[in-house]
Protein backbone atom coordinates (compact mmCIF):
# COMPACT_ATOMS: atom_id res chain seq x y z
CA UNK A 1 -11.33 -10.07 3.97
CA UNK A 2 -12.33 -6.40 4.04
CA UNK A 3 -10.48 -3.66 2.36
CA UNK A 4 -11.45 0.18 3.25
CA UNK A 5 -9.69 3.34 1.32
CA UNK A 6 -8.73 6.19 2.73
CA UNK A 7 -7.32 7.87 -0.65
CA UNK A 8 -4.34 8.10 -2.36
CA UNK A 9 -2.38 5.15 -1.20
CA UNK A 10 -3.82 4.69 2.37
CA UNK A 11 -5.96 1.64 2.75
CA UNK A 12 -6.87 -1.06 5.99
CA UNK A 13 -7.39 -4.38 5.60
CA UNK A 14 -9.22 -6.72 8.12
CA UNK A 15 -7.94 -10.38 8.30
CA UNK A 16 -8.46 -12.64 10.71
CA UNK A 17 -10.07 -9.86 13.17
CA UNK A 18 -6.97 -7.60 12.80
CA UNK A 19 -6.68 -4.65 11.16
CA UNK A 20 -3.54 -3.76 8.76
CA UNK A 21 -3.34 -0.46 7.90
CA UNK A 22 -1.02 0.42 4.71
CA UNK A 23 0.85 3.87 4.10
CA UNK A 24 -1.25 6.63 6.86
CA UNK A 25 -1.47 9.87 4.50
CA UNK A 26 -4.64 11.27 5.44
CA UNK A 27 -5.38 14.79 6.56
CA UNK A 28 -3.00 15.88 3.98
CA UNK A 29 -5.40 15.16 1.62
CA UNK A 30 -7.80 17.42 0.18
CA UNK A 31 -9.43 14.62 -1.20
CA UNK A 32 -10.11 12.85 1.89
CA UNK A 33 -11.25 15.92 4.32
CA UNK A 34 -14.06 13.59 5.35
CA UNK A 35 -12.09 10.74 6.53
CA UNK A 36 -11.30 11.67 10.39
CA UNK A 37 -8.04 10.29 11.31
CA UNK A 38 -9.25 9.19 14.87
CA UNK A 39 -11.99 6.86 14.02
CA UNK A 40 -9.56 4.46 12.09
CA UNK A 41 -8.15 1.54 14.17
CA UNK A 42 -5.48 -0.46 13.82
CA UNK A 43 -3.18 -3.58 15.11
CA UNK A 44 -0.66 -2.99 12.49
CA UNK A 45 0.55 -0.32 9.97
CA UNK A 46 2.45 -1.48 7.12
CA UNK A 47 4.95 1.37 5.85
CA UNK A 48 6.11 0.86 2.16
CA UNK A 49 8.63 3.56 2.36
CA UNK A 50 9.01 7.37 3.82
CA UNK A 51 7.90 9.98 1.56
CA UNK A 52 5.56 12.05 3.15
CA UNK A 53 2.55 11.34 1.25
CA UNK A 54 3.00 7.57 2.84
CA UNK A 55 3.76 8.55 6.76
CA UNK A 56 1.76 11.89 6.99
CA UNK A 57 -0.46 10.66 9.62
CA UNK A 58 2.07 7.74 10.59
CA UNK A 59 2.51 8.78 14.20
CA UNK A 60 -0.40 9.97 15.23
CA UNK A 61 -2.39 7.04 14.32
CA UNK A 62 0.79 4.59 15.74
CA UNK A 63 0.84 6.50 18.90
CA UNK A 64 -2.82 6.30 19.67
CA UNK A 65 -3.59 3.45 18.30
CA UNK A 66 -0.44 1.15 19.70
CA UNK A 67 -0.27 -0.48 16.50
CA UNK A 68 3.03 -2.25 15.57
CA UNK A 69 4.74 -0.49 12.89
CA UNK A 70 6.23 -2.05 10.08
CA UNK A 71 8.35 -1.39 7.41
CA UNK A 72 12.18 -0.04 6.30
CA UNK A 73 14.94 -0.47 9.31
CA UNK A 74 15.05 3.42 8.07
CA UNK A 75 11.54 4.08 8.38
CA UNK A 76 11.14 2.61 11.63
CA UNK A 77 13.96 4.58 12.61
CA UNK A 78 12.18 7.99 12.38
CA UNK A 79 8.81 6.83 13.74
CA UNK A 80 10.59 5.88 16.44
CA UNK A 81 12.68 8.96 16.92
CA UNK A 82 9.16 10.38 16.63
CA UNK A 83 7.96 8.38 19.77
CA UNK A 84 7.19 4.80 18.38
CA UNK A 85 8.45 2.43 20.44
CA UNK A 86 6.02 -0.55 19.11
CA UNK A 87 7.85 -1.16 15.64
CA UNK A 88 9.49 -4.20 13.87
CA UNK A 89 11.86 -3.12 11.51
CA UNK A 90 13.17 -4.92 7.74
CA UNK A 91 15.02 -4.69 5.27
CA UNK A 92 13.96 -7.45 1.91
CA UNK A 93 12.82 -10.11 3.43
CA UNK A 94 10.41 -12.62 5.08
CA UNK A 95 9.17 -12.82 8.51
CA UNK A 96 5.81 -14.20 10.08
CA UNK A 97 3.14 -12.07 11.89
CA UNK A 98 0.03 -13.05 13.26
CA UNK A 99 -2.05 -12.02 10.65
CA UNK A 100 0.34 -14.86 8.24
CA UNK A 101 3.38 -14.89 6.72
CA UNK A 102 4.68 -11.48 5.25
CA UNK A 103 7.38 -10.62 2.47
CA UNK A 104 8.86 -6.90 1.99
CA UNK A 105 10.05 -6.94 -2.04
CA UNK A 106 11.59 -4.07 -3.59
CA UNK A 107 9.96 -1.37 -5.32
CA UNK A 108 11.77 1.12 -8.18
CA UNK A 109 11.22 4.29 -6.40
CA UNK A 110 12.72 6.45 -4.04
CA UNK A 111 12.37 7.15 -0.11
CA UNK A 112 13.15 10.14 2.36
CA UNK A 113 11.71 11.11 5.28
CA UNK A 114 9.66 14.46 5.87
CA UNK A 115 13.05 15.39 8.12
CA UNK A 116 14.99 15.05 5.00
CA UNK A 117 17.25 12.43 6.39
CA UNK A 118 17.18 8.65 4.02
CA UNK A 119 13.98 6.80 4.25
CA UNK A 120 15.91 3.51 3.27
CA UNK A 121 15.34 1.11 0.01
CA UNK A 122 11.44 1.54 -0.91
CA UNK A 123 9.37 -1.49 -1.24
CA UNK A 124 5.75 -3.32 -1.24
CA UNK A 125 4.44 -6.04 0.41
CA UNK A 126 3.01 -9.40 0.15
CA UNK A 127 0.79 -11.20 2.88
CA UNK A 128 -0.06 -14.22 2.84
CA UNK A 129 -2.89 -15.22 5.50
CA UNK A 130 -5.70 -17.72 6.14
CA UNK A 131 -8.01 -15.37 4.24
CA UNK A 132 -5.97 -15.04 0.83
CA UNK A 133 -2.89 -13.64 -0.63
CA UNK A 134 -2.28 -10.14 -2.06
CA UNK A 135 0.29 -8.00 -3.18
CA UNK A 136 0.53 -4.64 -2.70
CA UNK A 137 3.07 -2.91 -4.80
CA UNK A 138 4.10 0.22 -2.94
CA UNK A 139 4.98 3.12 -4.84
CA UNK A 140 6.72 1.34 -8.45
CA UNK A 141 7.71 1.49 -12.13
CA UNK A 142 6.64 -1.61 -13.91
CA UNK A 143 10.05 -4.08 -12.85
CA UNK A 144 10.89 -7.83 -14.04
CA UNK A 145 11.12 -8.59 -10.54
CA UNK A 146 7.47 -9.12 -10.38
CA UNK A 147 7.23 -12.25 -12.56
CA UNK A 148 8.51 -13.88 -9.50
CA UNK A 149 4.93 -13.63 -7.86
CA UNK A 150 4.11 -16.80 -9.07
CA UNK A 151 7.11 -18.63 -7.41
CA UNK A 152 5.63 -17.17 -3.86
CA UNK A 153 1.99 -17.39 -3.85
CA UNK A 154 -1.20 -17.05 -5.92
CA UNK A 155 -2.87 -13.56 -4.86
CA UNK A 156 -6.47 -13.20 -4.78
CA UNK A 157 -5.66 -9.40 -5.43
CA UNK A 158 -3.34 -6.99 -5.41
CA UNK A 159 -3.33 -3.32 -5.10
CA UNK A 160 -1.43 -1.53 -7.54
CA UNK A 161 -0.50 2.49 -8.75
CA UNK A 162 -2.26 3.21 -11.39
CA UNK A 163 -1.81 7.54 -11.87
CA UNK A 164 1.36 7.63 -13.35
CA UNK A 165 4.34 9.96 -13.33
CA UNK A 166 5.93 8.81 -10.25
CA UNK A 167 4.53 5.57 -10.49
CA UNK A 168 3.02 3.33 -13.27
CA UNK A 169 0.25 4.03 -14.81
CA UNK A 170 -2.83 2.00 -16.15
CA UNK A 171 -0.67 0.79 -19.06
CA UNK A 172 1.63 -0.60 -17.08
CA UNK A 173 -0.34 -1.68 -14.36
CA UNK A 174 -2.06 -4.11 -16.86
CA UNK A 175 1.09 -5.05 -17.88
CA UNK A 176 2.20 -6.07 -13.70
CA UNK A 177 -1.39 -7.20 -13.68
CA UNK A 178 0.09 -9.97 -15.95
CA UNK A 179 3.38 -10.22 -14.54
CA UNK A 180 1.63 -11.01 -10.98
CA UNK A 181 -0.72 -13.57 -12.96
CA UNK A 182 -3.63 -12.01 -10.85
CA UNK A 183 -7.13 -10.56 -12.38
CA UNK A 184 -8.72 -8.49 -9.41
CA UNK A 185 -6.67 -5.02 -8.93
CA UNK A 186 -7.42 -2.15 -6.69
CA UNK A 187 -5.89 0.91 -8.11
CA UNK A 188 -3.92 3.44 -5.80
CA UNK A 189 -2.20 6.46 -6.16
CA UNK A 190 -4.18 8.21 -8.37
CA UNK A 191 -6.09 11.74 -8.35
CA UNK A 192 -4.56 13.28 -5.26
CA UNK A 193 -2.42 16.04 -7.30
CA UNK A 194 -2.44 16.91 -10.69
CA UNK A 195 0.19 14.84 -11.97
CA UNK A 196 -1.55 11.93 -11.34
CA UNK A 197 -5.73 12.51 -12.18
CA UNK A 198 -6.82 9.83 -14.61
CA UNK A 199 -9.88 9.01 -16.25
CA UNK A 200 -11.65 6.64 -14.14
CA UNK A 201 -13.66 5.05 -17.03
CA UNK A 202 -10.70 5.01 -19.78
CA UNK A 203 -8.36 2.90 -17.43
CA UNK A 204 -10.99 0.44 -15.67
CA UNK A 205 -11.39 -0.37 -19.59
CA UNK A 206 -7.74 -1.12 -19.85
CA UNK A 207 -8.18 -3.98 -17.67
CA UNK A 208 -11.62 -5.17 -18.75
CA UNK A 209 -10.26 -5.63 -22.33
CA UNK A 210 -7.37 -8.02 -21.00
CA UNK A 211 -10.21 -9.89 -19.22
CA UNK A 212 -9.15 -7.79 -15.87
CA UNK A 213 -11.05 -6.06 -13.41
CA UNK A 214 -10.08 -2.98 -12.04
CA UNK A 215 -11.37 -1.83 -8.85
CA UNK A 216 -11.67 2.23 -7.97
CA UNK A 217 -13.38 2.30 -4.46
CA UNK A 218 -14.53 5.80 -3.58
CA UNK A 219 -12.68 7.06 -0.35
CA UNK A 220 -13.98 6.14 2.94
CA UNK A 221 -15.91 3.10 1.08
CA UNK A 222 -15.46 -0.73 2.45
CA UNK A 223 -15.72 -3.76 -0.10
CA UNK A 224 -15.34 -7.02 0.68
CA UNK A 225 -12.66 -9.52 -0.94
């Protein structure tokens, strides 16, 4: 399994030859003025909820690309008023894909849509495929709700928020780190503004002294899982 960021909370995994790309916010970016929008392919783009720094590129990639879109009955709603017509739509749930068996759990956030109108309930995701299971939180205060983890799968990883303010930050991270029972994270949503710039070395060290590893790819960089 290959994972490739694209900063802030835009990322694409490759599983089982397709490509699942999470929360398109791109050229918005000043961070990521490198990364050109049209070189990144995908067969399916996973939509945690509507805020614009989580659909900015949404549907231009969707409409070039034909992937299916994913996520919020809500969300889907506006990308297809936008022109998407190749969308599966959800509310909490389970439902099975190609790429394996996917659950859409809440999230503690909130959700509208760059039109202003209601972006639905906010969530994250977990996948489970042939290649491994991980979470991926979506936008998220630390919440009970994920001590449940272990009653759906064991993850091999899971991507989490790490910059704080309007999500958790490293403290609590570690502390969902736990509540997931998993010990490889990729840290998200961090550095893009100012509320959220962190100290790369001070958190990775959060997680290294819980016996953790933190994982802060660069953007544009592609590790393997």
């Amino acid at each position: 399994m290959k994972y490739t960021y694209y900063g802030h909370s835009c990322f694409l995994i490759e599983v089982d030859s397709r490509k699942i790309l999470f929360d398109p916010f791109i050229s918005g970016n000043e961070l990521a003025t490198h990364i050109d929008i049209k070189s990144i392919d995908a067969d399916f783009i996973l939509v945690s909820h509507g805020h614009g720094d989580h659909v900015g590129d949404l549907v231009e990639i969707a409409k070039r690309t034909g992937a299916l879109v994913i996520g919020a009955y809500e969300v889907v709603g506006w990308a297809q008023n936008n022109g998407i017509s190749n969308v599966h739509p959800m509310n909490f749930g389970t439902y099975n894909f190609e790429f394996g068996k996917l659950k859409f759990l809440p999230a503690w956030h909130s959700s509208m849509l760059p039109d202003g109108s209601y972006g639905g309930n906010p969530g994250g995701f977990l996948l489970m495929t042939n290649e491994g299971n991980f979470y991926y939180s979506g936008d998220t205060c630390l919440m009970m709700d994920m001590k449940l983890m272990s009653r759906y799968a064991k993850l091999d990883f899971a991507i989490l928020p790490v910059g704080g303010n309007f999500t958790m930050d490293a403290d609590d991270a570690v502390i969902a780190a736990e509540f997931i029972e998993c010990n490889k994270i990729i840290g998200v949503h961090f550095d893009t503004f100012g509320y959220i710039k962190v100290d790369h070395n001070e958190i990775k060290e959060k997680f290294r002294a819980t016996g953790r590893e933190l994982l802060l790819p660069k953007i544009g960089e592609t590790i393997n899982l």
